[in-house]
Protein backbone atom coordinates (compact mmCIF):
# COMPACT_ATOMS: atom_id res chain seq x y z
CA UNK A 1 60.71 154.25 22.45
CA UNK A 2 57.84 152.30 24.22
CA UNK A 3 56.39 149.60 21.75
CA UNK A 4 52.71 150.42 22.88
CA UNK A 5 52.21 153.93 24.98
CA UNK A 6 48.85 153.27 25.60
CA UNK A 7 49.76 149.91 27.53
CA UNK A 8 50.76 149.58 30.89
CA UNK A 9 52.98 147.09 30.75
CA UNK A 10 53.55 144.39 33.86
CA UNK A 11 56.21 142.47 34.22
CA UNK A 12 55.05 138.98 35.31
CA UNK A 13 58.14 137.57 36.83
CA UNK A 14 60.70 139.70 38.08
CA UNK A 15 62.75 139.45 41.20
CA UNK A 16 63.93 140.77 44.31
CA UNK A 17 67.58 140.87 45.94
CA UNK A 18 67.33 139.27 49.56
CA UNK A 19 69.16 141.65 51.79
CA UNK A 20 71.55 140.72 54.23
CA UNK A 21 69.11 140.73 57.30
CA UNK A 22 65.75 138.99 55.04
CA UNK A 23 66.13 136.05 57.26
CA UNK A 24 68.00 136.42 59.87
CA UNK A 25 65.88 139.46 61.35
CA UNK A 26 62.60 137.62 60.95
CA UNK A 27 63.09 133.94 60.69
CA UNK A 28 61.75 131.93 64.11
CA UNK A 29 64.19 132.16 66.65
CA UNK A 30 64.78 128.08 66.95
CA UNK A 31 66.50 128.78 63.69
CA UNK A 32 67.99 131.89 63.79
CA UNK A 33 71.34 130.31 63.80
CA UNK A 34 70.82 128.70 60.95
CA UNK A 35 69.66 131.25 59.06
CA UNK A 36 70.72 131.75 55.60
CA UNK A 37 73.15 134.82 55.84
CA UNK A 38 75.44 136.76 53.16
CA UNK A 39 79.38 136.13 53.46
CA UNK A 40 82.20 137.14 51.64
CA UNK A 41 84.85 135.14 50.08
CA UNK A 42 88.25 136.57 49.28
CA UNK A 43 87.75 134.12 45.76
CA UNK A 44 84.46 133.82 44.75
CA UNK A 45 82.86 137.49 45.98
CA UNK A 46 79.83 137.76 48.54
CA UNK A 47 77.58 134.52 48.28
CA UNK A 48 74.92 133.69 50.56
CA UNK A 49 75.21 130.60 52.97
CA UNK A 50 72.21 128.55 53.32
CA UNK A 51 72.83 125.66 56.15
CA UNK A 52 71.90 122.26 54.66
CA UNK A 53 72.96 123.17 51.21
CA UNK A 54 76.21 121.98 49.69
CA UNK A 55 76.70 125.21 46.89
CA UNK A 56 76.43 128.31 48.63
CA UNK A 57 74.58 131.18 46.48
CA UNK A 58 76.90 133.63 44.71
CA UNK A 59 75.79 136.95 43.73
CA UNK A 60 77.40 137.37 40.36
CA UNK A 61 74.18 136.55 38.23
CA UNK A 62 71.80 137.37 40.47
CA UNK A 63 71.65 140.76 39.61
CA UNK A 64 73.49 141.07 36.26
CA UNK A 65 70.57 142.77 34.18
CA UNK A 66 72.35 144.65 31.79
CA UNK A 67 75.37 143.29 31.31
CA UNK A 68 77.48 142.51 28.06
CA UNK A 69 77.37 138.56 28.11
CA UNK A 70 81.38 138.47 27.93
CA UNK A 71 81.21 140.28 31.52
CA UNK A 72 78.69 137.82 33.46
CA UNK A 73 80.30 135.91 35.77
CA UNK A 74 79.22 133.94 38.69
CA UNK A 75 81.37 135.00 41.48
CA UNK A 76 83.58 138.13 42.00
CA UNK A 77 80.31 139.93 42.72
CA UNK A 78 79.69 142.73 45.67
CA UNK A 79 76.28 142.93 47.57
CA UNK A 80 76.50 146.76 47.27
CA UNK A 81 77.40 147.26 43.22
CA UNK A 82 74.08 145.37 42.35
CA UNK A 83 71.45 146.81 41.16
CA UNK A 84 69.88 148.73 44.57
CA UNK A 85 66.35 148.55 43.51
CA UNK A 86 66.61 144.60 44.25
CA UNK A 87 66.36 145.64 47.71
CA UNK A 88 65.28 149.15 47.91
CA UNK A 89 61.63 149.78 46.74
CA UNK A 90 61.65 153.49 46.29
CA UNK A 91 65.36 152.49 43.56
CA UNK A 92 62.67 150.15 41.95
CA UNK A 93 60.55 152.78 40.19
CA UNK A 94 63.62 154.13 38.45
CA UNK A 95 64.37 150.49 37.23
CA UNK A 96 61.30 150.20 35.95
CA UNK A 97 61.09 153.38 34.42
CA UNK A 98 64.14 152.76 32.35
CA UNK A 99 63.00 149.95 30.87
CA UNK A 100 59.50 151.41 30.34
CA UNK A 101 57.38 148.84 32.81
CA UNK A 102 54.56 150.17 35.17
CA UNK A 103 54.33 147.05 37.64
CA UNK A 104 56.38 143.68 38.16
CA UNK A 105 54.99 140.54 39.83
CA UNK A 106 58.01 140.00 42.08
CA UNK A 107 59.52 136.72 42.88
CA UNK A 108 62.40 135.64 45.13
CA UNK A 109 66.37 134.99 44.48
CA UNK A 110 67.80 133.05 46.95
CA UNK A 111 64.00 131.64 47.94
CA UNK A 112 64.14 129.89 44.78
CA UNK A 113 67.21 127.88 45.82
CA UNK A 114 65.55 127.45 48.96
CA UNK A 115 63.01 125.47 47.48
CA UNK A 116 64.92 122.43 47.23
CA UNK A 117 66.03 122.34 50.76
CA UNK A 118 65.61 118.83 52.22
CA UNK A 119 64.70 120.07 55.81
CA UNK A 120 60.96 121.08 55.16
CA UNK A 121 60.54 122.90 59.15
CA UNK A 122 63.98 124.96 58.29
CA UNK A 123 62.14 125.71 54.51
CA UNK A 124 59.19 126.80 56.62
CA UNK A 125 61.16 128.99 58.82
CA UNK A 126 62.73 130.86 55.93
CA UNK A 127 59.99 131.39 53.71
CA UNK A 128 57.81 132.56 56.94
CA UNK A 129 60.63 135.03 57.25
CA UNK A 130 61.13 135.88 53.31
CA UNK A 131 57.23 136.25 53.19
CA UNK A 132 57.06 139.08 55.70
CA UNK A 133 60.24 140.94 53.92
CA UNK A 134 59.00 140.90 50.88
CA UNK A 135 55.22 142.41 52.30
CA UNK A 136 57.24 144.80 53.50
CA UNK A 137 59.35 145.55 50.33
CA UNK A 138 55.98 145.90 48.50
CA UNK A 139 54.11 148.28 50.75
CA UNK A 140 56.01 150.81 49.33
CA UNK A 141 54.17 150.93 45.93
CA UNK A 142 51.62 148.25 46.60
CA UNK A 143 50.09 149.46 43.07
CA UNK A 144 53.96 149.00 40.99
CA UNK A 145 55.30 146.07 43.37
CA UNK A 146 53.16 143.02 43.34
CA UNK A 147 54.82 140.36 45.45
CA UNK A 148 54.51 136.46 45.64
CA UNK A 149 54.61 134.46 48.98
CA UNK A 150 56.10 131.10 49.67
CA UNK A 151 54.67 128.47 51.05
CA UNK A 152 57.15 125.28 51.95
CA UNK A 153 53.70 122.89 51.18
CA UNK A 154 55.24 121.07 54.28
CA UNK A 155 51.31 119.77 54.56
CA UNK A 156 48.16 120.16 53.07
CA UNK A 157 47.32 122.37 56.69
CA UNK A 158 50.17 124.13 56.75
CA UNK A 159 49.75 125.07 52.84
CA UNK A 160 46.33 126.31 54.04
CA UNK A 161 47.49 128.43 56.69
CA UNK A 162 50.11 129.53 54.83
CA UNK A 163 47.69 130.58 51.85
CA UNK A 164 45.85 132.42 54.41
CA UNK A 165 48.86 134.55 56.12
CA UNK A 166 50.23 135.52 52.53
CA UNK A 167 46.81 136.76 51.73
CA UNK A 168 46.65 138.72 54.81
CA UNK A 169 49.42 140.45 54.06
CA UNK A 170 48.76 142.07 50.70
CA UNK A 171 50.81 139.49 48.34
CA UNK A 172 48.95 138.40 45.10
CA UNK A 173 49.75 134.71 45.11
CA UNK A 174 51.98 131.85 45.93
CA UNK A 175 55.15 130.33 44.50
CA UNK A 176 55.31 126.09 45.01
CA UNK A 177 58.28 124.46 45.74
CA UNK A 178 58.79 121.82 42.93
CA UNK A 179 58.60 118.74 45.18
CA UNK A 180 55.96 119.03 48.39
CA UNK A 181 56.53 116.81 51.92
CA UNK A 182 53.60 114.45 51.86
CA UNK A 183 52.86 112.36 48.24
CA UNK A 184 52.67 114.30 44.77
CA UNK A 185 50.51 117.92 43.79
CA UNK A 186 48.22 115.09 41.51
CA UNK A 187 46.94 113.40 44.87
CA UNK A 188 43.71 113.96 46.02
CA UNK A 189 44.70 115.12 49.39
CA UNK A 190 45.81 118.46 47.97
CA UNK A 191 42.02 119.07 47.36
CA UNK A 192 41.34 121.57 50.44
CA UNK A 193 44.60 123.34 49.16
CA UNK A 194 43.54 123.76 45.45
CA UNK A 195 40.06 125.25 46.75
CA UNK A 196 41.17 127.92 49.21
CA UNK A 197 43.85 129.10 46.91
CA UNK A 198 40.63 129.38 44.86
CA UNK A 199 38.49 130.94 47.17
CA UNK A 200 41.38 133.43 48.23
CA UNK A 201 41.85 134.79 44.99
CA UNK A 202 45.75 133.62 44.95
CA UNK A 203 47.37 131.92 41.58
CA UNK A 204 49.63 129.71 42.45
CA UNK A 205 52.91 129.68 40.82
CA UNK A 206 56.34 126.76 39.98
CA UNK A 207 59.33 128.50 38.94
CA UNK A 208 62.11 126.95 37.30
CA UNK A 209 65.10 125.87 39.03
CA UNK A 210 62.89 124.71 42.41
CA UNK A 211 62.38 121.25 41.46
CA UNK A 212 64.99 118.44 42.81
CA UNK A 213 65.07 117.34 38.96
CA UNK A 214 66.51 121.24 38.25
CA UNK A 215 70.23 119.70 39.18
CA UNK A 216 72.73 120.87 36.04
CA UNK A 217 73.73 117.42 35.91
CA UNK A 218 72.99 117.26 31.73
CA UNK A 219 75.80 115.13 29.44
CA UNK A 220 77.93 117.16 26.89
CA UNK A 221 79.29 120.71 27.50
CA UNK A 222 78.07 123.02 30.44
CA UNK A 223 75.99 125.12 28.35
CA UNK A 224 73.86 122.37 27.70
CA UNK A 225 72.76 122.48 31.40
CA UNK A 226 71.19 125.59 30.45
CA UNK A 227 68.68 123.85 27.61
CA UNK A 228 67.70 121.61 30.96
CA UNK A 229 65.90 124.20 33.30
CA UNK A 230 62.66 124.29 31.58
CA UNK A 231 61.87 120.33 31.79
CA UNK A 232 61.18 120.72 35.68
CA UNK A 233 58.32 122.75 35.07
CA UNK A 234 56.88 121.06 32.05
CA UNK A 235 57.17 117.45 34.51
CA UNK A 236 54.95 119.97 37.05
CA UNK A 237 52.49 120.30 34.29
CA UNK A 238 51.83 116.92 32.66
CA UNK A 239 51.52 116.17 36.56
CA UNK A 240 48.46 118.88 36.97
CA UNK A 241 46.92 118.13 33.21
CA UNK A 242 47.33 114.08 33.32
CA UNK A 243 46.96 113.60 37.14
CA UNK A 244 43.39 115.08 36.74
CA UNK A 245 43.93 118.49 39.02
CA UNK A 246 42.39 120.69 36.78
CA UNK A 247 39.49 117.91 36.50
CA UNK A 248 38.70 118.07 40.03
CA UNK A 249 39.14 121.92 40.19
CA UNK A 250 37.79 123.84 37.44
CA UNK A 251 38.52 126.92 38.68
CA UNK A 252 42.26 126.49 39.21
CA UNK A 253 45.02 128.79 37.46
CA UNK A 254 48.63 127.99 37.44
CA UNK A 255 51.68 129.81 36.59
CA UNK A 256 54.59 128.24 35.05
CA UNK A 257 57.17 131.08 35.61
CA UNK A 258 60.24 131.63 33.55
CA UNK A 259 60.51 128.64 31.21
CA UNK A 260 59.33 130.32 27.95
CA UNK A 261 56.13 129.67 25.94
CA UNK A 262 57.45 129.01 22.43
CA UNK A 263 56.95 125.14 23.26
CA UNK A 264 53.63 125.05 24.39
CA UNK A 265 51.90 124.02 21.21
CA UNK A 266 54.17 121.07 20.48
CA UNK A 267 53.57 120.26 24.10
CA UNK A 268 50.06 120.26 24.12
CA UNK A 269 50.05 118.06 20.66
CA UNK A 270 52.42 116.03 22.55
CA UNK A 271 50.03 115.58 25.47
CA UNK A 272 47.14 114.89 23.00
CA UNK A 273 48.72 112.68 21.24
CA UNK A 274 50.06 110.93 24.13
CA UNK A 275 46.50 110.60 25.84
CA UNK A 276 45.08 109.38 22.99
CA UNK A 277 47.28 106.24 21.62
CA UNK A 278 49.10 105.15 25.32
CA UNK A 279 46.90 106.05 27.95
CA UNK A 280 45.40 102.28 28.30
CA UNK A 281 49.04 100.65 28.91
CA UNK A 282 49.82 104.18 30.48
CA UNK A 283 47.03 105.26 33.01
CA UNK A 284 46.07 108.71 33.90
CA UNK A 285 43.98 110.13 36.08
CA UNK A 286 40.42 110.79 35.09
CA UNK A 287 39.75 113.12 31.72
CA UNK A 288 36.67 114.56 30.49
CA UNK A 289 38.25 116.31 27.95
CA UNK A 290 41.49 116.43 25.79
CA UNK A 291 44.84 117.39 27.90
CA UNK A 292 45.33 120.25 25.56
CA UNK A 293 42.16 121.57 26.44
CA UNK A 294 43.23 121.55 29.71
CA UNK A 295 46.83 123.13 29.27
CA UNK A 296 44.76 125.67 27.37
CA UNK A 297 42.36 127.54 30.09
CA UNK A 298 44.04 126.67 33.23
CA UNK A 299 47.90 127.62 32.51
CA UNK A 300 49.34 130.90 32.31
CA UNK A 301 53.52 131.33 30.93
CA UNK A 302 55.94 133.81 31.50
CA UNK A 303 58.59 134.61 28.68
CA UNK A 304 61.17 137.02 28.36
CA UNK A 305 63.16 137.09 25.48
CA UNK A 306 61.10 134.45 23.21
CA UNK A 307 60.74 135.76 19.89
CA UNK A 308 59.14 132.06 19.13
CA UNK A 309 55.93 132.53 21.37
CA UNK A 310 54.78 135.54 19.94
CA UNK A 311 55.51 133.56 16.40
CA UNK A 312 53.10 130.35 17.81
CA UNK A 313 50.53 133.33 19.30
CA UNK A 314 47.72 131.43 17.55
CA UNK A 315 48.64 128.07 18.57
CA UNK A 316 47.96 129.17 21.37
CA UNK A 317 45.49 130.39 24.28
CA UNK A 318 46.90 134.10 24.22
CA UNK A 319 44.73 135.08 27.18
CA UNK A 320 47.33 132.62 28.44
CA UNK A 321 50.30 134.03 27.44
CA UNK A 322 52.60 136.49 30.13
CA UNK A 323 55.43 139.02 29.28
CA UNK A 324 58.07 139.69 31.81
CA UNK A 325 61.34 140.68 31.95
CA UNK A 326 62.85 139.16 34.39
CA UNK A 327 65.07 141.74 36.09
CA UNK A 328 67.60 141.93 37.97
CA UNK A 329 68.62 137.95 36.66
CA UNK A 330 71.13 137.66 34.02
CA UNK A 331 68.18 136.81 31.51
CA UNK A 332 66.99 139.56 32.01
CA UNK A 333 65.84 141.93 29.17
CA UNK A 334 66.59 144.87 31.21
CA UNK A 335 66.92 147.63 29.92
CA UNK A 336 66.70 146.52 26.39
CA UNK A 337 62.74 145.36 26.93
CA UNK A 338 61.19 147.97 24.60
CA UNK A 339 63.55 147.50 21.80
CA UNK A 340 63.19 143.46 21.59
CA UNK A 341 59.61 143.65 22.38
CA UNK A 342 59.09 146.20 19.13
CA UNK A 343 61.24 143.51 17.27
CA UNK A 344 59.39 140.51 18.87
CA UNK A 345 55.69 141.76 18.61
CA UNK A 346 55.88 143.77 15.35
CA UNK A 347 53.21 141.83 14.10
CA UNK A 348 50.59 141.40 17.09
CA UNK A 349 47.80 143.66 16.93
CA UNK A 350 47.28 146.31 19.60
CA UNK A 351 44.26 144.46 20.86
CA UNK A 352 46.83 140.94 21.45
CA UNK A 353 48.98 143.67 22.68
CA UNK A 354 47.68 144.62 25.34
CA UNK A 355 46.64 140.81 26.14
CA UNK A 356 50.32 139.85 26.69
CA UNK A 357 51.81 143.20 28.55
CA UNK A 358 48.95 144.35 30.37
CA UNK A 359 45.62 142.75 30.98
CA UNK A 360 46.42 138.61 30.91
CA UNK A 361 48.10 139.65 33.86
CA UNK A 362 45.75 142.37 35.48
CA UNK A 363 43.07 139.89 35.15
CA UNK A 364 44.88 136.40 36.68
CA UNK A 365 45.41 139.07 40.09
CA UNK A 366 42.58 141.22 39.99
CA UNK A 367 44.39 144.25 39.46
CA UNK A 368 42.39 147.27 38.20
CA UNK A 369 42.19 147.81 34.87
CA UNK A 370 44.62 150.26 33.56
């Protein structure tokens, strides 16, 4: 049963599976050795090697969409019994017809580890690489499979060109690493970069688990780690809202990508609250208006399975607000989407609807109006 037949829904952050030869067929030859490459391990399954990284990737969650949660498992996986359409474009359409989407903004898998790779040029190399596969992956349904680049923000000139070659090759914006090479995304140098992701029409995007602070390393039991990955991107976001970005550049739209929405009132309280008691013993950068305000127009957040944030709807900007489901991960909602999102959104008119599947997301990358 589809919640809503008359919407269209888009997925705003759901993932690919990097194939064997993503980087090693395209990255720069200088690194080509180097290049992150799929094993297997007699114990722990195929997992992808990236040189430079301690952990190597394993495959188990990657692609465990639809799973029992007694069966997911980290290692033990096979590159060929995932799900195909994380590779395959013309598989894709089937996966989204199951679970009753029309389009997914696509992010990486192992380019999100790659993000917190200490060698910027080898970062660069990959995600040079990753950003041609995935242009290819999408030209196959450029209308269903709406891909994000990478950029390595190794400089303010290379972000630049970088924002430039993803544009030029049909993706719809660009996922941030976390931490950048040269000072902190609040500093004014990143001015030129803020205005031609403007100008080119490309949102730029921080997903969780691609900030250095995205480590595990929480007190109490293991699952508690889990409770941690959203606090990266909320430390991205009191760094745009207090550091004065959206100040200098009205125009800018960010993405905060897979760390729910339900908290986004309390946080923007928070921020409010915080601004006005402590910011004279606690500078900031320069505010016209209330951080809320600012949290408000200029950020966008995906959700998944987050009954809460259609509950807080109204506390809210819901032109703000992104569904996804965030196949093929392991949090995925897939295949199940319809059936929460009936549960979930029972009470959201078909006007707000439409907001959160459809056209929030149609309008942040100009797609036509369906």
């Amino acid at each position: 049963m589809r919640v809503a037949a008359d919407v269209p829904i888009i997925s705003a952050d759901s993932h690919i599976t990097e194939p064997p030869d993503t980087y090693v067929s395209r990255i720069d030859a200088r690194f080509r050795d180097r290049a992150p490459r799929l094993v297997h391990d007699d114990k722990r399954g195929d997992i992808f090697v990236i040189d430079g990284l301690d952990k190597p990737i394993p495959m188990g969650l990657v692609a465990a969409a639809g799973k029992p949660a007694e069966e997911l498992t980290m290692f033990g996986a096979r590159f060929e019994d995932l799900h195909r359409g994380g590779w395959d474009p013309q598989a894709r359409l089937a996966d989204q017809a199951r679970d009753g989407v029309s389009a997914e903004v696509i992010y990486p898998t192992v380019g999100m580890m790659l993000c917190n790779h200490p060698d910027f040029d080898y970062k660069q190399a990959c995600f040079d690489a990753y950003n041609l596969w995935i242009a290819e992956y999408c030209s196959a349904h450029p209308d269903r499979l709406l891909g994000i680049g990478q950029t390595a923000m190794r400089s303010v000139e290379d972000g630049i060109r970088d924002l430039r070659r993803i544009r030029e090759l049909g993706l719809r914006g660009v996922m941030l690493p976390g931490n950048p090479a040269v000072a902190d995304y609040h500093d004014p140098i990143y001015a030129p970069f803020y205005e031609a992701a403007i100008d080119l029409g490309l949102p730029l995007s921080f997903h969780i688990l691609t900030s250095q602070q995205d480590n595990f390393k929480v007190r109490g039991p293991k699952l508690n780690a889990f409770m941690s990955i959203i606090r990266g991107c909320q430390d991205l976001l009191g760094t745009f809202v207090f550091g004065g970005v959206f100040e200098r550049h009205p125009r800018l739209r960010l993405v905060c990508v897979e760390a729910d929405a339900g908290w986004v009132p309390h946080f923007m309280y928070r921020m409010d609250h915080a601004y006005d008691r402590h910011r004279y013993w606690l500078p900031a950068g320069t505010l016209t208006k209330m951080p809320s305000e600012y949290f408000r127009e200029h950020v966008y957040t995906t959700f998944q399975d987050d009954w809460v944030a259609f509950q807080v709807k109204d506390l809210c900007n819901i032109r703000r607000l992104l569904w996804a489901n965030d196949f093929p991960h392991s949090d995925s909602t897939w295949p199940r989407s319809q059936e929460l999102l009936a549960k979930h959104a029972a009470h959201l008119t078909p006007e707000e609807l439409r907001l959160v599947l459809h056209d929030n997301v149609a309008e942040l990358y100009g797609l036509a109006k369906g």
